[in-house]
N, C-alpha and C. Protein backbone atom coordinates (compact mmCIF):
# COMPACT_ATOMS: atom_id res chain seq x y z
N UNK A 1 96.79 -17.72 -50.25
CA UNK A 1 97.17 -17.15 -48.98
C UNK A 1 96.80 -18.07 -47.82
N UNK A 2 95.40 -18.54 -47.93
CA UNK A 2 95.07 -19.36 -46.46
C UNK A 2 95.54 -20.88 -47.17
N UNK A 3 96.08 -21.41 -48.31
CA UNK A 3 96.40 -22.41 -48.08
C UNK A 3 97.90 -23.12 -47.51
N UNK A 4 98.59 -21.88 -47.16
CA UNK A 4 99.88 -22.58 -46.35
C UNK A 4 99.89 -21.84 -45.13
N UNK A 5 98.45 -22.16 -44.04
CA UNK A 5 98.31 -21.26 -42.89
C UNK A 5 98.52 -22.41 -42.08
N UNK A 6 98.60 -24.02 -42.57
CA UNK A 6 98.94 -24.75 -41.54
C UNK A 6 100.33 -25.52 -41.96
N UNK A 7 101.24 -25.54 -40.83
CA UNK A 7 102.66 -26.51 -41.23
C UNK A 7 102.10 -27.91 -42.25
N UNK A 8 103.18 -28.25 -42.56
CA UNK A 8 102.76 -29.26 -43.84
C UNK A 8 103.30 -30.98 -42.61
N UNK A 9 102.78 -30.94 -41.77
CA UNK A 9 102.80 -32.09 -41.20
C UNK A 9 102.63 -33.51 -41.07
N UNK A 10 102.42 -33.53 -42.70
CA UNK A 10 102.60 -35.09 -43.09
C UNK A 10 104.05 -35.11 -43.42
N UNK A 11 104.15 -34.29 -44.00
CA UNK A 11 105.70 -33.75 -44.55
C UNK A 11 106.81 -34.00 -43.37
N UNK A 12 106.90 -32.90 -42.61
CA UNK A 12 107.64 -33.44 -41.47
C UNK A 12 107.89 -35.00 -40.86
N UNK A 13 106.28 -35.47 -40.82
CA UNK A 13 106.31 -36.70 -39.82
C UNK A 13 107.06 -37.87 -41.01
N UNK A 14 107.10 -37.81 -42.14
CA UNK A 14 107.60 -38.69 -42.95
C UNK A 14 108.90 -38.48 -43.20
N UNK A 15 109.56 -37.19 -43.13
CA UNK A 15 111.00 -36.71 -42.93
C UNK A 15 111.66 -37.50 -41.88
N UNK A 16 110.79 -37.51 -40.59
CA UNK A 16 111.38 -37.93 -39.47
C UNK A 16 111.53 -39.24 -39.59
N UNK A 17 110.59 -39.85 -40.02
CA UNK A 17 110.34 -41.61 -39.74
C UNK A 17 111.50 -41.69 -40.97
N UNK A 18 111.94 -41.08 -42.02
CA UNK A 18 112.90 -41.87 -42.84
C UNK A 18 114.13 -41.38 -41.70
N UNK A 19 114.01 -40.28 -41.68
CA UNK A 19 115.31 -40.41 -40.85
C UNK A 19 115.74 -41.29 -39.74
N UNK A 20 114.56 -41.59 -38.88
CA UNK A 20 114.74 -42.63 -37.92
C UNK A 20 115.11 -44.09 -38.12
N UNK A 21 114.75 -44.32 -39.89
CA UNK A 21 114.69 -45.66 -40.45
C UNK A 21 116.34 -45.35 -40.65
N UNK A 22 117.04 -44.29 -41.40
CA UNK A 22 118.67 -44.70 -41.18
C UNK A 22 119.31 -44.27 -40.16
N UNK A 23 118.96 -44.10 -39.23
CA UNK A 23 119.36 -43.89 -38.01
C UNK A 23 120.33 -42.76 -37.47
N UNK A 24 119.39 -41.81 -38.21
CA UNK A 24 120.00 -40.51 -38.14
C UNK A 24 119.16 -39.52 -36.92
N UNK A 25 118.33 -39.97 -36.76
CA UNK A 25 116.89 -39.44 -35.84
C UNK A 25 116.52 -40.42 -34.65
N UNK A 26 116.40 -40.24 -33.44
CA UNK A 26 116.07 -40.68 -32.59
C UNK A 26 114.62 -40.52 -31.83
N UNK A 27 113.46 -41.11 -31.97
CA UNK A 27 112.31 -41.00 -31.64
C UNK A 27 112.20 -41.67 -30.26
N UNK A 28 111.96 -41.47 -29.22
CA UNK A 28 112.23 -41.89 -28.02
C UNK A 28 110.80 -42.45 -27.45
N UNK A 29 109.89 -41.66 -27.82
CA UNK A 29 108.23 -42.36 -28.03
C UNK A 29 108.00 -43.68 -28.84
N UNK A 30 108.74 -43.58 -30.06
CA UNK A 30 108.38 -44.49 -30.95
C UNK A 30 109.16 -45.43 -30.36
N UNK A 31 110.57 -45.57 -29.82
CA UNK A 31 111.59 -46.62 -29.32
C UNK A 31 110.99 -47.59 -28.47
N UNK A 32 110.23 -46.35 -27.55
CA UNK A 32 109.43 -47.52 -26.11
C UNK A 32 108.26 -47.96 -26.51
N UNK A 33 107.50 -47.44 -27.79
CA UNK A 33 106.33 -48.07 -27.94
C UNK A 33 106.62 -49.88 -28.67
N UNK A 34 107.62 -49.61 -29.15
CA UNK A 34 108.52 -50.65 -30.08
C UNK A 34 108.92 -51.65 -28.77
N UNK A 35 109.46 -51.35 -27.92
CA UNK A 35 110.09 -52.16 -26.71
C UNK A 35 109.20 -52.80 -26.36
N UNK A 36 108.08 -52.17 -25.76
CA UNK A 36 107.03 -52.08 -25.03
C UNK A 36 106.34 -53.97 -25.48
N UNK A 37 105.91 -53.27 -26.81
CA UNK A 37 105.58 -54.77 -27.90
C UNK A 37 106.38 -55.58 -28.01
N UNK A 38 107.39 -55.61 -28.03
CA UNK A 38 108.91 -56.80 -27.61
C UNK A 38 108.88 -57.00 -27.06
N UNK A 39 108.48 -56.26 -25.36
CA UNK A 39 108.25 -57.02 -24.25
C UNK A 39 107.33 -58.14 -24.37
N UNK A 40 106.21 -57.44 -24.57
CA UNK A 40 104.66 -58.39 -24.75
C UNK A 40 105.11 -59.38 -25.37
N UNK A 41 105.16 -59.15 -26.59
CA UNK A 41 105.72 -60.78 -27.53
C UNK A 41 106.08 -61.87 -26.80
N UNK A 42 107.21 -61.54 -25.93
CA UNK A 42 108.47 -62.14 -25.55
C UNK A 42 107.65 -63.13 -24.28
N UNK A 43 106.44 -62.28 -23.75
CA UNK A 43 105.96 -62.65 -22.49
C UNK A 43 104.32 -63.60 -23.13
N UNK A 44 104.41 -64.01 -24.56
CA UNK A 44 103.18 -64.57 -25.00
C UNK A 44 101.93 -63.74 -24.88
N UNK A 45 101.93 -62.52 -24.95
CA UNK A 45 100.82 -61.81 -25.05
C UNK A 45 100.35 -60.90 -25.74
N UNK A 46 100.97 -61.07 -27.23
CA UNK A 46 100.55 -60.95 -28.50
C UNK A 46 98.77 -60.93 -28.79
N UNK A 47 98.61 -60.20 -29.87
CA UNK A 47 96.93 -60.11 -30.35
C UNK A 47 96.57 -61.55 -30.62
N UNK A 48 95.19 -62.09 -30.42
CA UNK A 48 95.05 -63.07 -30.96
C UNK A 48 94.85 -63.27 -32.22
N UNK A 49 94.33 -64.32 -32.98
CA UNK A 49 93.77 -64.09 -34.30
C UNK A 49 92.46 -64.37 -34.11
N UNK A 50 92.03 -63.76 -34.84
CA UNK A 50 90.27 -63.98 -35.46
C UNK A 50 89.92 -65.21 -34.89
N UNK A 51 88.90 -65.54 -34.44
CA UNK A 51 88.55 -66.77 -33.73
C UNK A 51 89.06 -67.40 -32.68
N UNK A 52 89.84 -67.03 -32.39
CA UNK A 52 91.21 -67.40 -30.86
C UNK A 52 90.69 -67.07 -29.78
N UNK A 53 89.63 -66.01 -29.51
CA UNK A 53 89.55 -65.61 -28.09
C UNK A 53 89.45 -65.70 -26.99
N UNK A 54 88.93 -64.87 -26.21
CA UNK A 54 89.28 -65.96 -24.65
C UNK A 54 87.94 -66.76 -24.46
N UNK A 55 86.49 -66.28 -25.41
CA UNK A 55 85.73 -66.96 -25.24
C UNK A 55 85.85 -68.67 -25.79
N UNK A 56 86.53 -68.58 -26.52
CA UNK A 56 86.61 -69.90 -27.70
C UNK A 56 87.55 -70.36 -26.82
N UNK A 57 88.47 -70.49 -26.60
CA UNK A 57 89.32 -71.03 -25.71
C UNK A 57 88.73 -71.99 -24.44
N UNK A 58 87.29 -71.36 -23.96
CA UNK A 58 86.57 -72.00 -23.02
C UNK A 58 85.86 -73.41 -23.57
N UNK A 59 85.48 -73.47 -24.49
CA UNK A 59 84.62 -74.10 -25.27
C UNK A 59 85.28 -75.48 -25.89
C-alpha cells in the first residue's frame, strides 16, 4: 500500500529524455542549459583540466 505513495519519477524523467533524444519532446530548460554551454565553448571558457588553473597559469 505505502509503496506506490510516491510517482515513479525516475520513470517519467527517463521517458522524457528518450523522448527528447528522438525528438518527439521538447525540454526548453534542458535546450538553454545546452545553448548556454555552446555559448561558453564557443567564447573559450570551457572547464579547465586538472592542473590548468588560474593559479598554474601564473607560475
Amino acid at each position: 500500500m505505502l509503496k506506490d505513495y510516491y510517482p515513479p519519477l525516475e520513470e517519467y524523467r527517463n521517458i522524457l529524455v528518450k523522448l527528447r533524444s528522438l525528438g518527439l519532446y521538447r525540454d526548453e530548460h534542458a535546450d538553454f542549459r545546452e545553448e548556454m554551454c555552446r555559448l561558453r565553448a564557443l567564447r573559450g571558457k570551457g572547464k579547465r583540466k586538472k592542473g590548468e588553473g588560474r593559479r598554474a597559469a601564473l607560475h
